[in-house]
Protein backbone atom coordinates (compact mmCIF):
# COMPACT_ATOMS: atom_id res chain seq x y z
CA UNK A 1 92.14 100.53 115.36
CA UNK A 2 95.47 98.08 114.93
CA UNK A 3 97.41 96.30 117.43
CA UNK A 4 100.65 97.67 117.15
CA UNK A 5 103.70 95.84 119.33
CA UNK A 6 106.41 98.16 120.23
CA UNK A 7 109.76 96.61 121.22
CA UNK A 8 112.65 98.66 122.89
CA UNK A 9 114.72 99.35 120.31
CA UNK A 10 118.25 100.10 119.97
CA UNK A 11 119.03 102.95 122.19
CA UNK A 12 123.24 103.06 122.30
CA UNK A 13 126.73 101.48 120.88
CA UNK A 14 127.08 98.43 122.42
CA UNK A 15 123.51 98.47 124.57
CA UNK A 16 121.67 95.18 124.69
CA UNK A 17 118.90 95.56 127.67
CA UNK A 18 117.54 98.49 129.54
CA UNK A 19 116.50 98.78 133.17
CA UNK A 20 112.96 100.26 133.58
CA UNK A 21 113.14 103.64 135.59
CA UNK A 22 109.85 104.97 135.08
CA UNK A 23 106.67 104.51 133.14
CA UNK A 24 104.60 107.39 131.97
CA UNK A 25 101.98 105.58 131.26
CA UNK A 26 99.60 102.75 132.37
CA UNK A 27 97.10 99.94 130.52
CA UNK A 28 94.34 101.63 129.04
CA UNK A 29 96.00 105.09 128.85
CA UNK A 30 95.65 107.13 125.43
CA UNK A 31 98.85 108.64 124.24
CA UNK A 32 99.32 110.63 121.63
CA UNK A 33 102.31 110.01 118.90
CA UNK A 34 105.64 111.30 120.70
CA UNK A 35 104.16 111.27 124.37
CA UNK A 36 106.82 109.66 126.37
CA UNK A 37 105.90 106.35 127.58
CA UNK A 38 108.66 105.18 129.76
CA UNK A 39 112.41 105.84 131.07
CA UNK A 40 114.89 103.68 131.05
CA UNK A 41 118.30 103.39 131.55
CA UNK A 42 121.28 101.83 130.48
CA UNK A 43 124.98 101.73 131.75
CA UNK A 44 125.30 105.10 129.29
CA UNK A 45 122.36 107.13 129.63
CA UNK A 46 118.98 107.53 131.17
CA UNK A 47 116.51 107.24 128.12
CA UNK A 48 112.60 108.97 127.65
CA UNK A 49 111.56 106.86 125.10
CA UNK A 50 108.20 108.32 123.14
CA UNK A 51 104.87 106.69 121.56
CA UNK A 52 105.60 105.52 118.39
CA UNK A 53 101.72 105.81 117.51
CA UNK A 54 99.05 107.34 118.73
CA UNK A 55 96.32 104.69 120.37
CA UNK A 56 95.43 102.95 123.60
CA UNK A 57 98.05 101.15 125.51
CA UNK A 58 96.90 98.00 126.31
CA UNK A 59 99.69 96.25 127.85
CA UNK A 60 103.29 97.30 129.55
CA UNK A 61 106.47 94.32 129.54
CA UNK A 62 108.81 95.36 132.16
CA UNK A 63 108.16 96.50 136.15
CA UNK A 64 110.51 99.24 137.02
CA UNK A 65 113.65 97.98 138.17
CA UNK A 66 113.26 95.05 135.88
CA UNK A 67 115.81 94.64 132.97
CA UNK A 68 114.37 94.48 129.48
CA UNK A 69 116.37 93.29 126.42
CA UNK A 70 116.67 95.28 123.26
CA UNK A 71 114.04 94.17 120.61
CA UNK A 72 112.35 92.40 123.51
CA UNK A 73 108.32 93.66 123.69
CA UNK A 74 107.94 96.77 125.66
CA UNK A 75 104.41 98.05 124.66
CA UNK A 76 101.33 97.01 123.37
CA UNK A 77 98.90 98.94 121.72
CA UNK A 78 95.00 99.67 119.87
CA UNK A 79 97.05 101.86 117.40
CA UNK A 80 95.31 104.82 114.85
CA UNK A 81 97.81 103.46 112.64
CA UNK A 82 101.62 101.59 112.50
CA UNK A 83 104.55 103.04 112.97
CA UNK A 84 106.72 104.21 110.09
CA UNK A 85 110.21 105.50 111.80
CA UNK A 86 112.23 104.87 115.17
CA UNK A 87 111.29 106.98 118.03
CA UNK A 88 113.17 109.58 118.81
CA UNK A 89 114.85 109.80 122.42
CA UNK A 90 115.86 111.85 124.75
CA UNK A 91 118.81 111.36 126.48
CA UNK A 92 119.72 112.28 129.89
CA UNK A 93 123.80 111.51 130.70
CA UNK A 94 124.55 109.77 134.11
CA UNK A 95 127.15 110.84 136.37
CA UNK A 96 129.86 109.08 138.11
CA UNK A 97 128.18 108.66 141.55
CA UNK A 98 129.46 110.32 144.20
CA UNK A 99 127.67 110.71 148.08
CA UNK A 100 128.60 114.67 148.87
CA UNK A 101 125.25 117.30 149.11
CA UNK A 102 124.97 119.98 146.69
CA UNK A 103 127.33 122.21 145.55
CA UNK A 104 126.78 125.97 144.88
CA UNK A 105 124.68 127.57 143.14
CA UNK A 106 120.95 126.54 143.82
CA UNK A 107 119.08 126.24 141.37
CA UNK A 108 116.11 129.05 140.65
CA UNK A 109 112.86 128.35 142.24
CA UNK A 110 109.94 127.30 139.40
CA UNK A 111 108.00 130.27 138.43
CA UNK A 112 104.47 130.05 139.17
CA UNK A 113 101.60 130.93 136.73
CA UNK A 114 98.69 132.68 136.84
CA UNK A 115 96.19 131.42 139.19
CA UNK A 116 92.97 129.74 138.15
CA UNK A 117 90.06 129.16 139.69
CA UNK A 118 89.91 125.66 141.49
CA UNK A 119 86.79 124.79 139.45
CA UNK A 120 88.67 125.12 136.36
CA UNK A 121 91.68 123.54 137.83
CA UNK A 122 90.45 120.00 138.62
CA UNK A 123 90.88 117.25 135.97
CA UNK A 124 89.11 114.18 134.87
CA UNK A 125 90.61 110.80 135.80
CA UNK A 126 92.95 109.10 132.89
CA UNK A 127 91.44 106.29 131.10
CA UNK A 128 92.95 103.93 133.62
CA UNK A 129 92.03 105.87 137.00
CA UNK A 130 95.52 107.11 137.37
CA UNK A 131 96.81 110.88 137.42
CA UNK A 132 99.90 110.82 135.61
CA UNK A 133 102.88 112.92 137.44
CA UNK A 134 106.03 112.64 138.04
CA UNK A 135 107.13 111.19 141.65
CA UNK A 136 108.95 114.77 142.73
CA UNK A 137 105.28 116.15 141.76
CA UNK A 138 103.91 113.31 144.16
CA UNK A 139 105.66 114.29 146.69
CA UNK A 140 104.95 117.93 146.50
CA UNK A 141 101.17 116.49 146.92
CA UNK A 142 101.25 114.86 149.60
CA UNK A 143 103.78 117.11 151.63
CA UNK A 144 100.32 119.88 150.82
CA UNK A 145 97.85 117.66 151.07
CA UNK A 146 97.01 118.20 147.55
CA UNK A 147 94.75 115.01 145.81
CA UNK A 148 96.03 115.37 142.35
CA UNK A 149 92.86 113.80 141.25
CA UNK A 150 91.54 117.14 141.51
CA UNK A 151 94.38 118.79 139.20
CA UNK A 152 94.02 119.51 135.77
CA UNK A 153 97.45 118.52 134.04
CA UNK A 154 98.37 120.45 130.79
CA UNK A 155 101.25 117.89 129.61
CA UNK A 156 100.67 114.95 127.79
CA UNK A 157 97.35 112.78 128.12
CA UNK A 158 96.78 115.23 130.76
CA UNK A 159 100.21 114.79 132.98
CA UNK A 160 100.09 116.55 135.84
CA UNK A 161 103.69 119.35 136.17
CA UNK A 162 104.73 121.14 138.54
CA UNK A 163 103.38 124.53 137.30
CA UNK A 164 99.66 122.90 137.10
CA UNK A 165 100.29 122.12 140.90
CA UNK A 166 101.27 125.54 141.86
CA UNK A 167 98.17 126.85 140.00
CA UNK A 168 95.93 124.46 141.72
CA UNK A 169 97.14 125.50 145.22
CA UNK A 170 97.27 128.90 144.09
CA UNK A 171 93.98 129.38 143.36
CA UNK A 172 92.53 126.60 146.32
CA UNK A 173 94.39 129.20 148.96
CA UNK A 174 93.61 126.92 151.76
CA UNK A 175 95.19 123.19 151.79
CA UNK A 176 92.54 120.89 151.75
CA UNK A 177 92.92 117.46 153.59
CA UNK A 178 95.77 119.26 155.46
CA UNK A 179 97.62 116.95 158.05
CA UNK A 180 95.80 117.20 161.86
CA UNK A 181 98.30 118.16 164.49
CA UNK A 182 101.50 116.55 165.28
CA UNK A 183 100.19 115.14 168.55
CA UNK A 184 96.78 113.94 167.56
CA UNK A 185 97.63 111.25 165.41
CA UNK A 186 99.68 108.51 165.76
CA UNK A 187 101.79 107.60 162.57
CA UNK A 188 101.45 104.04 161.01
CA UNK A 189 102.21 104.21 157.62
CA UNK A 190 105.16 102.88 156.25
CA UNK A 191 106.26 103.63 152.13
CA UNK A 192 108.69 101.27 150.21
CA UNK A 193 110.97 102.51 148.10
CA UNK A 194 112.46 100.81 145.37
CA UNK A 195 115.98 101.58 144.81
CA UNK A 196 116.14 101.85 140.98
CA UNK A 197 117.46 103.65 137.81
CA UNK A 198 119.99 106.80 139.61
CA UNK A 199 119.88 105.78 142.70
CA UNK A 200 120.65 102.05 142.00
CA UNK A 201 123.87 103.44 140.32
CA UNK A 202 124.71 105.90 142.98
CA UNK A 203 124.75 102.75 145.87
CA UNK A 204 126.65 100.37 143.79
CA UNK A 205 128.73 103.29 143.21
CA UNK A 206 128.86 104.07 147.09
CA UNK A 207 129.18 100.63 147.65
CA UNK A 208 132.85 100.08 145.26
CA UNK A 209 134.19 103.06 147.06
CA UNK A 210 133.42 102.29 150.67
CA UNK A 211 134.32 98.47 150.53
CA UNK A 212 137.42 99.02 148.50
CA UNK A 213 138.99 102.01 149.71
CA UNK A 214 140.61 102.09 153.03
CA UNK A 215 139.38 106.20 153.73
CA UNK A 216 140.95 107.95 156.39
CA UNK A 217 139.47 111.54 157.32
CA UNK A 218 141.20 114.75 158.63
CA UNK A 219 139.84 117.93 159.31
CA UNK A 220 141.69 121.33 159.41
CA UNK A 221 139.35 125.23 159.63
CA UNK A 222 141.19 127.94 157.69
CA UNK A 223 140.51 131.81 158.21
CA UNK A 224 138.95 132.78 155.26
CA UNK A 225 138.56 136.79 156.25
CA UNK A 226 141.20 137.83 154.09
CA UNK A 227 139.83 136.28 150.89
CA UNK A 228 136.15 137.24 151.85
CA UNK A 229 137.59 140.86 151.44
CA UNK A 230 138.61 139.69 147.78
CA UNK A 231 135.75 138.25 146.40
CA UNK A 232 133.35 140.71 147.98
CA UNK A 233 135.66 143.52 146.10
CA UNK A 234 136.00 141.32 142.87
CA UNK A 235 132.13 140.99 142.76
CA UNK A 236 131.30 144.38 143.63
CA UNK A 237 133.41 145.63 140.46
CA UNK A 238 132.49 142.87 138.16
CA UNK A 239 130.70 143.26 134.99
CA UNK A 240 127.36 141.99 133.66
CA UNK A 241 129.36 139.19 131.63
CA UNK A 242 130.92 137.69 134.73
CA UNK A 243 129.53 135.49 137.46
CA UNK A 244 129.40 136.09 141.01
CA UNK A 245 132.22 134.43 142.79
CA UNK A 246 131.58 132.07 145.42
CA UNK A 247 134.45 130.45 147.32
CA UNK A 248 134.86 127.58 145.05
CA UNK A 249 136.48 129.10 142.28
CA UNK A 250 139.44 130.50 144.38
CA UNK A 251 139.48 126.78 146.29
CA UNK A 252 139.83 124.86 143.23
CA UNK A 253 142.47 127.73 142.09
CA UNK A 254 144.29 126.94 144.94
CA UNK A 255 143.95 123.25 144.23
CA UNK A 256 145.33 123.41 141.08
CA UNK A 257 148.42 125.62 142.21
CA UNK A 258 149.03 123.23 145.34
CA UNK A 259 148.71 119.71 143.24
CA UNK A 260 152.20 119.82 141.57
CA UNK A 261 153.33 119.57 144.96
CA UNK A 262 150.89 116.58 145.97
CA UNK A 263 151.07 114.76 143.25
CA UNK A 264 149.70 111.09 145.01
CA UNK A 265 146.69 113.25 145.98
CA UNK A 266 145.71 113.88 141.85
CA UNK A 267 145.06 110.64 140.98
CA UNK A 268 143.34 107.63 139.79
CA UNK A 269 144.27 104.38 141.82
CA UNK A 270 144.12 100.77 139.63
CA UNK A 271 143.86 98.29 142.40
CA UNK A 272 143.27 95.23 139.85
CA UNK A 273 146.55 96.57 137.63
CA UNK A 274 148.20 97.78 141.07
CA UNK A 275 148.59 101.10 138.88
CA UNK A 276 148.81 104.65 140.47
CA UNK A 277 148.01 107.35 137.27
CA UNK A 278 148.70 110.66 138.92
CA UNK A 279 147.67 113.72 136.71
CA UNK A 280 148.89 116.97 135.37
CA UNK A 281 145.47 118.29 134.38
CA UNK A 282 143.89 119.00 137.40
CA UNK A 283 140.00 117.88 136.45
CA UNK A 284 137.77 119.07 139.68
CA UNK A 285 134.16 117.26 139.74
CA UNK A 286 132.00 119.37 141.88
CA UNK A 287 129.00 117.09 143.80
CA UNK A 288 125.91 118.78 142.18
CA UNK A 289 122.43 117.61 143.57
CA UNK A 290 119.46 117.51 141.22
CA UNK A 291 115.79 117.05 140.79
CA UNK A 292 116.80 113.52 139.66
CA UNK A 293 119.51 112.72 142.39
CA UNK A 294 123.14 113.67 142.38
CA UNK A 295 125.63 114.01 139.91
CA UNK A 296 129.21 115.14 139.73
CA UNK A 297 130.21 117.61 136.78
CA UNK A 298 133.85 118.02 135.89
CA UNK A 299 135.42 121.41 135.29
CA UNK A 300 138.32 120.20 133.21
CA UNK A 301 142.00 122.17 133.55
CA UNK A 302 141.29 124.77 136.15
CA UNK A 303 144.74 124.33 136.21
CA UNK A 304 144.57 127.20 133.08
CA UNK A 305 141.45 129.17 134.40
CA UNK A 306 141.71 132.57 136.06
CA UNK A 307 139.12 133.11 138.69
CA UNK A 308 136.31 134.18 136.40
CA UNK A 309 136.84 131.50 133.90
CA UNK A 310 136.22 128.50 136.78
CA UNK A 311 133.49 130.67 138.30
CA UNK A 312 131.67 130.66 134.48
CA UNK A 313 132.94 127.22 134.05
CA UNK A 314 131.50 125.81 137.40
CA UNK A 315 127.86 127.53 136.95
CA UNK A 316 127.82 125.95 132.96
CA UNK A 317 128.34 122.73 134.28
CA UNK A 318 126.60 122.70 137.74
CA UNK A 319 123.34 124.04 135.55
CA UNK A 320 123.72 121.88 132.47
CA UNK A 321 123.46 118.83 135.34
CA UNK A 322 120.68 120.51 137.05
CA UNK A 323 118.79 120.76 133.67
CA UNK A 324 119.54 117.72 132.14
CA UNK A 325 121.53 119.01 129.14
CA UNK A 326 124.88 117.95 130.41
CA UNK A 327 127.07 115.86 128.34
CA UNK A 328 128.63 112.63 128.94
CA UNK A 329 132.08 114.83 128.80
CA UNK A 330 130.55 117.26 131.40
CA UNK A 331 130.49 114.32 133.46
CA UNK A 332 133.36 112.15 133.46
CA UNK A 333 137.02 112.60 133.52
CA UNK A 334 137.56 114.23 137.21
CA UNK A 335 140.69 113.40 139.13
CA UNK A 336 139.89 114.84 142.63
CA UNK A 337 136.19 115.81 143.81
CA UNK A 338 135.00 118.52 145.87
CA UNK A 339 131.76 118.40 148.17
CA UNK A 340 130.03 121.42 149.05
CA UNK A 341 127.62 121.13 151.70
CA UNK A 342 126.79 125.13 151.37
CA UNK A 343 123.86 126.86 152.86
CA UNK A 344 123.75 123.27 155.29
CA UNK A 345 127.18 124.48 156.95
CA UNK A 346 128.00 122.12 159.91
CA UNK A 347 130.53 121.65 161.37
CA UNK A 348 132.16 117.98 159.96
CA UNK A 349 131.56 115.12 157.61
CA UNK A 350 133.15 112.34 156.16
CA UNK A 351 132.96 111.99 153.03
CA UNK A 352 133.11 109.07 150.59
CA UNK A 353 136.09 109.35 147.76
CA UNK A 354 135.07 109.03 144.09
CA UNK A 355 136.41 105.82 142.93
CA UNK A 356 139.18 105.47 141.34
CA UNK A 357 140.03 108.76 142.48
CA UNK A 358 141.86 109.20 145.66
CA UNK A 359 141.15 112.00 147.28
CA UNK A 360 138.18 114.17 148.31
CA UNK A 361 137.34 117.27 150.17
CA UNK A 362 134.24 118.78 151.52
CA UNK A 363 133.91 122.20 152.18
CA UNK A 364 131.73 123.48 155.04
CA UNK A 365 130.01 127.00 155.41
CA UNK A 366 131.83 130.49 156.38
CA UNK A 367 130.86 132.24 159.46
CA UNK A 368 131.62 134.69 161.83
CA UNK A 369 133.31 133.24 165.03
CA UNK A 370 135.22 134.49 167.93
CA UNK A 371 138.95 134.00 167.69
CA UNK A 372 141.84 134.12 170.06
CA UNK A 373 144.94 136.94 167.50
CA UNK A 374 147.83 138.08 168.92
CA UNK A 375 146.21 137.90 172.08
CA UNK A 376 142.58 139.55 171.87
CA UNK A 377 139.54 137.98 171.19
CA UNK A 378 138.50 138.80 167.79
CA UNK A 379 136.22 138.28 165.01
CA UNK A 380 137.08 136.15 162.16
CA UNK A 381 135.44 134.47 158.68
CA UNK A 382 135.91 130.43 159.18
CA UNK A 383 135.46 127.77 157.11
CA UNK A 384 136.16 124.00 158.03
CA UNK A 385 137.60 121.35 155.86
CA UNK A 386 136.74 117.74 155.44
CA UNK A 387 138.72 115.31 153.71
CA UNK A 388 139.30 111.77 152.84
CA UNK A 389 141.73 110.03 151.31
CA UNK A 390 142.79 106.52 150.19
CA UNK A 391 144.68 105.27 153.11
CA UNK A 392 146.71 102.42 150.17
CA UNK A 393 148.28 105.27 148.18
CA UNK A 394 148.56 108.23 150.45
CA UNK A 395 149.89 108.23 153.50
CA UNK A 396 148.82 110.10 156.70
CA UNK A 397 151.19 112.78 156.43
CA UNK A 398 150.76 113.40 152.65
CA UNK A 399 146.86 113.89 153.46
CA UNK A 400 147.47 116.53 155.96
CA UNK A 401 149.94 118.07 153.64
CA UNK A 402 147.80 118.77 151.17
CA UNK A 403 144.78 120.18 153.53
CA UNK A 404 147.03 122.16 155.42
CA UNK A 405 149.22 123.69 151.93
CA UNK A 406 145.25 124.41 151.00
CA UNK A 407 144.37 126.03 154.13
CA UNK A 408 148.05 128.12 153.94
CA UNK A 409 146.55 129.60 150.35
CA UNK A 410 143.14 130.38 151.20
CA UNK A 411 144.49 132.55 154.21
CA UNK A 412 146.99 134.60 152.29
CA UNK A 413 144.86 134.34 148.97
CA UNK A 414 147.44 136.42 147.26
CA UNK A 415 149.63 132.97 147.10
CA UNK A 416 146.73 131.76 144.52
CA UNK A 417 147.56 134.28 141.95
CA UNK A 418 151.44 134.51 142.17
């Protein structure tokens, strides 16, 4: 064998270092040629970067969170032999941060395999004494009481997935090492965290908007009976080639019929230049949250959609940033977010705007609730609104304009379509 020094090489247009997200791999691990090694991520892109050879690693440069230069050493390795080409990397687009939960739809549940037998499941320790896995897979672990020492992983130099996990407990049927009960034990432990790669960029990103923008909130509830009649009638007749409608499409519909009215509320504010850009195109970004934290993909010009194109729109963006596969277009270019907290309902929230955009709004489950009409108690579909808005460039009154125009069309939800 050769010692072969691997240095990060150049991994973007204008990208000199690297923060380290994640290694794959520890000292004294064998990799194969194209096993990824480590993440890391620039002000672009979150990067898997792969072996170059096969070999033993013998040393890493770089702890996660640490910043690493281009050409700087990354890897060391016993090498079968040099290698002849750049690696090839995967690339994994960031989003503009943005604080709201997930929007709609969730994503489908991992399918599990066939179960083995838990003799056949349980793998030998990596070269170093570490299981390889991802942290979500960690988690999952622990939260079953699963050692992952005893898991056979079928992904490179014997990584651990999430599919090997579900096998393992599969075929163990009982947890072993399960957790005692609540009141026997006193808890001590304490975990550190460190706040790197996505999440490093989400605070800053929280931390611009909420230090910079003045928000003010308002909340409004709008009686959405009417137009859960129309999308329960437009989903019962559509065809195989259309999505199911969920109340976003119709709300950003609305939105985009309602914004050439509310112009200050569709747009970008410049506080260095002192510049207000307000839009035509009406760009939503819809708070998605992922595996690997949250992003915000843009449907571009639902001010030219029909219902079913910002439905099919919505799902091919939400999914592409669920999967990974979303491009950096996908992800940038919105001029007013929406936040929906879904299946989690409440009842309020306050969320944080988008910088530089100016406006947000948070949508809150539908239910059933008693209501006082034309003087009986009946029963009536409501949803609640949340908003915020930059208190420097819209006023107050322009705020509650918009929300309440918005509430207006999804009551009488013929008013979207004329």
């Amino acid at each position: 064998m050769s010692k072969h020094v691997f240095k990060l090489p150049d991994i973007g247009e204008g990208v000199v270092e690297g923060e380290v997200v994640q290694w794959h791999v520890a000292a004294g691990d064998a990799v194969s040629e194209d096993d990824p090694i480590v993440d890391v991520m620039t002000d672009k892109a979150t990067v898997t970067i792969p072996s170059p050879v096969s070999g033993v690693v013998t040393s890493l440069s770089g702890d996660v969170g640490e910043m690493v230069a281009v050409g700087s050493t990354l890897v060391e390795f016993d090498s079968d032999a040099a290698a002849d080409s750049e690696p090839k990397l995967a690339v994994e687009p960031e989003p503009e941060a943005e604080p709201a939960p997930a929007a709609e739809p969730e994503p489908s549940p991992a399918p599990t395999p066939t179960p083995t037998s838990p003799e056949s499941a349980a793998a030998p320790a990596a070269p170093s004494g570490r299981v390889l896995a991802s942290p979500a897979i960690r988690r999952r672990a622990r939260e079953a009481g699963v050692d992952l020492s005893q898991v056979r992983g079928s992904g490179p130099a014997g990584r651990v997935r999430h599919a090997d996990l579900d096998a393992f407990i599969a075929a163990d049927g009982t947890v072993s090492g399960a957790a005692p009960s609540a009141y026997s034990t006193k808890r001590t432990d304490v975990t550190e965290v460190k706040v790197v790669g996505l999440r490093r960029k989400i605070a800053e990103q929280m931390a611009i908007s909420k230090s910079s923008i003045p928000h003010f909130s308002y909340f409004e509830e709008a009686d959405v009976t009417e137009l859960e009649a129309l999308r329960q009638m437009l989903n019962a007749s559509r065809d195989e080639s259309q999505p199911k409608l969920t109340y976003l499409p119709f709300i950003m519909l609305a939105l985009s019929k309602i914004m050439p009215d509310h112009p200050e509320c569709n747009a970008h504010y410049d506080d260095q230049a002192g510049v207000v850009s307000r839009h035509g195109a009406v760009h939503i970004g819809i708070a998605t949250q992922t595996e690997r934290g949250l992003y915000v993909p843009v449907v571009k010009h639902v001010e030219a959609m029909d219902s079913w194109q910002a439905a099919a729109e919505l799902h091919r963006v939400a999914g592409s940033a669920r999967d990974g596969t979303a491009s950096l277009d996908d992800l940038t270019g919105s001029t007013f977010t929406i936040t929906s907290l879904g299946r989690d309902g409440g009842l309020g929230a306050t969320p944080i705007i988008n910088h530089p955009e100016v406006a947000i709004l948070g949508v809150h489950k539908a239910r059933d609730m008693p209501v006082a009409k034309d003087g009986q108690i009946v029963v009536r579909r409501i949803m609640n609104l949340s908003s915020s808005f930059d208190h420097r460039v819209v006023d107050g009154a322009d705020g509650a304009a918009l929300v309440q125009h918005l509430r207006r069309m999804l009551e009488h939800p013929a008013l979207i379509f004329m």
